[in-house]
Protein backbone atom coordinates (compact mmCIF):
# COMPACT_ATOMS: atom_id res chain seq x y z
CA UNK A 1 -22.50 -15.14 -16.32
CA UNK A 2 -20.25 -12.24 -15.37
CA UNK A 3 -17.99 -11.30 -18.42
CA UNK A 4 -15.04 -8.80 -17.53
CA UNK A 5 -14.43 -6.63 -21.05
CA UNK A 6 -11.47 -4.51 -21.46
CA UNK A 7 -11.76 -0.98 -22.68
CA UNK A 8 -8.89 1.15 -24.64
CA UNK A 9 -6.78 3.26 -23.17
CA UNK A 10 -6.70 5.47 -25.20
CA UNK A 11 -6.77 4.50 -29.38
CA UNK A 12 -11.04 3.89 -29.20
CA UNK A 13 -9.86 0.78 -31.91
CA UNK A 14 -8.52 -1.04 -29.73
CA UNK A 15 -11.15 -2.91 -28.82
CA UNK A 16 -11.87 -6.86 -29.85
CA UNK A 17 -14.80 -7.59 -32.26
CA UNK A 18 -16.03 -10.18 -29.14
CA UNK A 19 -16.15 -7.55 -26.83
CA UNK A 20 -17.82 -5.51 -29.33
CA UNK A 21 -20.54 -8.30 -29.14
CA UNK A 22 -20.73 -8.89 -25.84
CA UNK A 23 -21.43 -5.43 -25.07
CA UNK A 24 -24.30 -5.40 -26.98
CA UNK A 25 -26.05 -8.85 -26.25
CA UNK A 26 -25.33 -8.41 -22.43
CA UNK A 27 -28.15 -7.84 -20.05
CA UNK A 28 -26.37 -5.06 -18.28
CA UNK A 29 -23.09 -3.05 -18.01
CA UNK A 30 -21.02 -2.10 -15.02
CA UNK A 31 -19.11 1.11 -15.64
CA UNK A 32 -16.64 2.79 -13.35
CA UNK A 33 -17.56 5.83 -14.98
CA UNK A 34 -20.96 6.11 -16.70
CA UNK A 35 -20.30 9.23 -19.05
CA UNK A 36 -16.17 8.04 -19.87
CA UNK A 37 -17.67 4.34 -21.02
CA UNK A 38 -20.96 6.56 -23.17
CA UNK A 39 -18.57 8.11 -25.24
CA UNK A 40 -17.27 4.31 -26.11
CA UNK A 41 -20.74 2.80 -26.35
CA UNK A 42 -21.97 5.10 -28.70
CA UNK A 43 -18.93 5.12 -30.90
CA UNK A 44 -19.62 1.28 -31.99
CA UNK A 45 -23.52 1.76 -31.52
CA UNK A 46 -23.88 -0.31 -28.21
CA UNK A 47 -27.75 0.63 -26.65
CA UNK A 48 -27.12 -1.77 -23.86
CA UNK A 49 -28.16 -0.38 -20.22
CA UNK A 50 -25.21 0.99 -18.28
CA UNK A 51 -25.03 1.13 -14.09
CA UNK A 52 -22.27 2.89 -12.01
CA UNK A 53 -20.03 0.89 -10.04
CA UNK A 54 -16.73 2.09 -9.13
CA UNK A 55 -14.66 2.02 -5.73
CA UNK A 56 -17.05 4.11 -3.34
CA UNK A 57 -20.01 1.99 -3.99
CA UNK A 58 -18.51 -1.31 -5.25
CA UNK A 59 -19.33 -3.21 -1.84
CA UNK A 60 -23.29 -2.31 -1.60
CA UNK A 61 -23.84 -3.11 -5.05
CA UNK A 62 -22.23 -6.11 -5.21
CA UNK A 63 -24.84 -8.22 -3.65
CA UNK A 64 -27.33 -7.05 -5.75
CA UNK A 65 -25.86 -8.17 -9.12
CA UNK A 66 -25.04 -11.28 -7.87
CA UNK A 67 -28.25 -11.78 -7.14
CA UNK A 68 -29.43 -10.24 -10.62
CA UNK A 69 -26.81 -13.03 -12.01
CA UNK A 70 -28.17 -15.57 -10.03
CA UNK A 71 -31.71 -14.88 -11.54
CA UNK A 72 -30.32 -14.90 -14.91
CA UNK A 73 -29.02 -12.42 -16.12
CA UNK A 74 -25.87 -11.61 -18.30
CA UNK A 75 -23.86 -8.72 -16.63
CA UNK A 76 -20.72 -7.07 -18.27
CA UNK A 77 -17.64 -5.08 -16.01
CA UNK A 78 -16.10 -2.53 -17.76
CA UNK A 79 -13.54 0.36 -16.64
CA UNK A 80 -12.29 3.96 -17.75
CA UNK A 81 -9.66 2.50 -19.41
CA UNK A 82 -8.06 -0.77 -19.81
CA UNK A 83 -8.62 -4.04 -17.86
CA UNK A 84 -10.76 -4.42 -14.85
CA UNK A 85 -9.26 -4.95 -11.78
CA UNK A 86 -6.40 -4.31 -12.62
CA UNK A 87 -5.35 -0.94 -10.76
CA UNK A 88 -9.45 -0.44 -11.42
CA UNK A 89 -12.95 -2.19 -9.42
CA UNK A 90 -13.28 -5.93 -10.68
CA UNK A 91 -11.89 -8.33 -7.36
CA UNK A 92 -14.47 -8.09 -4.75
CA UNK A 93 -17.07 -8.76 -7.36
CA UNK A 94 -14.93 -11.67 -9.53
CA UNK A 95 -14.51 -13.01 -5.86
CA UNK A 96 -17.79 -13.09 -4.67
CA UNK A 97 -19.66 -14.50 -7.41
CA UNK A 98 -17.24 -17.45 -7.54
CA UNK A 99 -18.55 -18.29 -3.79
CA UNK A 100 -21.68 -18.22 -5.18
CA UNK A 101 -20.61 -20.50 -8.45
CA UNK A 102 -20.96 -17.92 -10.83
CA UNK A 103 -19.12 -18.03 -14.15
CA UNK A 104 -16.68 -15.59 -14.43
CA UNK A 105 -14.78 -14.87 -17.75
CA UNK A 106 -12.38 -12.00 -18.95
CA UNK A 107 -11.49 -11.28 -22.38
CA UNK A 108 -8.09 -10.46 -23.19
CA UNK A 109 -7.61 -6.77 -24.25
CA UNK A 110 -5.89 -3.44 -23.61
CA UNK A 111 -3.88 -2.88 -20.86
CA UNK A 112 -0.92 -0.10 -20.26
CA UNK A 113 1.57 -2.15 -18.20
CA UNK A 114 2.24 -4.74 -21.11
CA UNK A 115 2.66 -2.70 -23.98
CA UNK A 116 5.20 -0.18 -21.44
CA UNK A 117 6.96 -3.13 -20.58
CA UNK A 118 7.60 -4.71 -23.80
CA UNK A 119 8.81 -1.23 -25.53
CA UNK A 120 10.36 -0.40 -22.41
CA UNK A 121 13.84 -2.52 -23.59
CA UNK A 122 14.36 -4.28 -19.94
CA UNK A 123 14.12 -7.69 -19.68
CA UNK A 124 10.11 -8.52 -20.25
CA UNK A 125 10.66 -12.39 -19.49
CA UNK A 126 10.01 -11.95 -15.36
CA UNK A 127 8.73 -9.09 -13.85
CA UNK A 128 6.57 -7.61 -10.94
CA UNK A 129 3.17 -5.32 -11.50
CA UNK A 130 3.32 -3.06 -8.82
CA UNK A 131 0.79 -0.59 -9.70
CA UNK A 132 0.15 2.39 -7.71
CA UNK A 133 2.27 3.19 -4.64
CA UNK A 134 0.79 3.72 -1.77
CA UNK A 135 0.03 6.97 -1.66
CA UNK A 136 1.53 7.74 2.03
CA UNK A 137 1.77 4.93 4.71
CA UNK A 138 4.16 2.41 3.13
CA UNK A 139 5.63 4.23 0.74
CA UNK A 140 8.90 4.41 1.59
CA UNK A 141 8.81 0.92 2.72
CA UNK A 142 7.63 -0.51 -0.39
CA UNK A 143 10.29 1.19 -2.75
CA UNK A 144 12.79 -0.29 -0.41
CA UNK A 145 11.46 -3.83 -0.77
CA UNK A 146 11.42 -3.42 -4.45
CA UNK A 147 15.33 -1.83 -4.75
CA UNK A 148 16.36 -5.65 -3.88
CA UNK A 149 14.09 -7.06 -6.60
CA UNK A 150 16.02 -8.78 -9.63
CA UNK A 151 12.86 -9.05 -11.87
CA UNK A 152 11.70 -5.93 -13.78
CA UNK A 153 9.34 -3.84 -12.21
CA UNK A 154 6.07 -2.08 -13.67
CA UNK A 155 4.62 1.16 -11.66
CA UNK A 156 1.70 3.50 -12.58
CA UNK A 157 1.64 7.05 -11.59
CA UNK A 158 -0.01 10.31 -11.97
CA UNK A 159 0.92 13.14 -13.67
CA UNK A 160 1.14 15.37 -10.30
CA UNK A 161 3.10 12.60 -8.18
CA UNK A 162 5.75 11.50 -11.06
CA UNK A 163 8.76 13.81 -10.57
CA UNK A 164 8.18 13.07 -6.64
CA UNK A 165 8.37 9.39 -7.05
CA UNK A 166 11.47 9.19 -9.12
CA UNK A 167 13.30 11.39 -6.66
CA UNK A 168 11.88 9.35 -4.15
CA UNK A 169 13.30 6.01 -6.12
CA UNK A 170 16.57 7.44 -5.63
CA UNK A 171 17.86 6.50 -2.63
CA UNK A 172 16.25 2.95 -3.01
CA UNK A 173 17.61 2.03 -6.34
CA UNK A 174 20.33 4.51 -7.25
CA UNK A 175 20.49 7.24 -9.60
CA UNK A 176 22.34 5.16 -12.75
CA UNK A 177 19.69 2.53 -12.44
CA UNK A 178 17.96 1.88 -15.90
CA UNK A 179 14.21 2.59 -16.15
CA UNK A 180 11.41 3.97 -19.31
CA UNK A 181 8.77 5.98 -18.39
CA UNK A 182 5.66 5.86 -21.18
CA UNK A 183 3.33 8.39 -21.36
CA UNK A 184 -0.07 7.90 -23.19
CA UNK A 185 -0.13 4.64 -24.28
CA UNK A 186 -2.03 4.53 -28.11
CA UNK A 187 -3.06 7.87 -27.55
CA UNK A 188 -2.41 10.89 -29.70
CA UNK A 189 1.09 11.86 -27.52
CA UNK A 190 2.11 8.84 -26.31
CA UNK A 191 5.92 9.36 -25.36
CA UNK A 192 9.04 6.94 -24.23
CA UNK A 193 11.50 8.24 -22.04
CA UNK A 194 14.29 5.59 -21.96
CA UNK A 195 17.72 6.04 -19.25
CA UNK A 196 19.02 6.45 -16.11
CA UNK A 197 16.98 7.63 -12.67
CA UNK A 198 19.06 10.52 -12.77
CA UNK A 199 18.57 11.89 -16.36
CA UNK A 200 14.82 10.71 -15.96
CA UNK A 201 14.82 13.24 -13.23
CA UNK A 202 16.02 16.16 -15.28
CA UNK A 203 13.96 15.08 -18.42
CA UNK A 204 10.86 16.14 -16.38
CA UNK A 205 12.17 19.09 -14.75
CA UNK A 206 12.23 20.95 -17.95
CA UNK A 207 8.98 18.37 -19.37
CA UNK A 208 6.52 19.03 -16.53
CA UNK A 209 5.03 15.62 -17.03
CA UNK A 210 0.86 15.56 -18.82
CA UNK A 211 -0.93 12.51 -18.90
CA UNK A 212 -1.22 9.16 -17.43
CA UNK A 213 2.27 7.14 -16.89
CA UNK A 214 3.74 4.05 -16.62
CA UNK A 215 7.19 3.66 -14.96
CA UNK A 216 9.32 0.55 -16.12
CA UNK A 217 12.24 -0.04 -13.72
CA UNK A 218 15.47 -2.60 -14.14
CA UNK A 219 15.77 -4.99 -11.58
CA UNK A 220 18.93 -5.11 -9.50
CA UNK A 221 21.30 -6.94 -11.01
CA UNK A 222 23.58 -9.55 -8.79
CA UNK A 223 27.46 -8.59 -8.77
């Protein structure tokens, strides 16, 4: 059995009482990062073994838990932050042990595009997860598939590469188009910028942006 547990990202009580179980009956953890998810584990008094597995070594070790699972054993996935694979390791693991007719569950939990989205005040009923941009090739190409998108879109981005991604939004979806941009989601200075493109622009020009965002965009609307 391969359980995928959501972490907070940010508030540490946002975490379920099942995961809280889980995490202590399983056989092993998988951690993205070992010393982020020790700081968790020892806040609700979990002694259960942690190993590393993260992007850079995801495909070697992969194999070998499934095997370990295969032989018995109860193996949890956790990330930094939030829900595994999403924007974080969890597919090529979740893929391969269902080849090899391995359960597979994931609790529901904490996750920053949902609560962003929801706050954000655009229209929450469709929408498209984009997560990260690609970070060269593409780039351009992607925001201009997405300007023609009616549903809501949902972006993460990094502190250092915000201001450079809204100005590079505006050619693609105009400067008056609607968007929020939430900073810190449950954690200590969590933010909401809510406007236009343009004014988000100037916000954090004089704001140099701190923290992890999310970027909520409005679709296009049809004339």
């Amino acid at each position: 059995m391969i359980y995928l547990i959501p972490t907070p990202i940010g508030n540490l009580e946002d975490m379920t009482l099942r995961a809280i179980r889980l995490l202590k009956e399983v056989d092993l953890i998988l951690a993205e990062d070992t010393r982020t998810s020790q700081k968790l584990l020892n806040h609700y008094e979990i002694k259960t073994s942690m190993l590393s597995f993260h992007m850079h070594n995801e495909h070697k070790k992969v194999p070998q838990i499934v095997e370990e699972v295969l032989q018995g054993k109860t193996i949890a996935l956790i990330s930094d932050a939030g829900t595994p694979g999403i924007s974080d390791p969890g597919y090529l693991l979740v893929y391969e042990a269902l080849k090899k007719e391995i359960e597979v569950q994931c609790l529901p939990g904490a996750t920053a595009l949902i609560p962003a989205l929801v706050q954000s005040g655009l229209p929450a009923d469709r929408f498209i997860f984009e997560g990260f941009l690609p970070p060269k090739k593409g780039r351009q190409s992607r925001l201009e598939q997405m300007a023609q998108e009616p549903r809501t879109l949902v972006f993460y981005e990094s502190p250092h590469k915000l201001q450079k991604t809204l100005g590079q939004m505006v050619p693609y979806f105009g400067s008056t188009r609607r968007l929020a941009v939430v900073r810190e989601i449950s954690k200590k200075f969590e933010s909401n910028f809510r406007g236009s493109l343009e004014a988000a622009i100037d916000f954090f020009e004089s704001h140099p942006p701190k923290g992890e965002f999310v970027i909520v965009v409005e679709g296009k609307k049809n004339k």
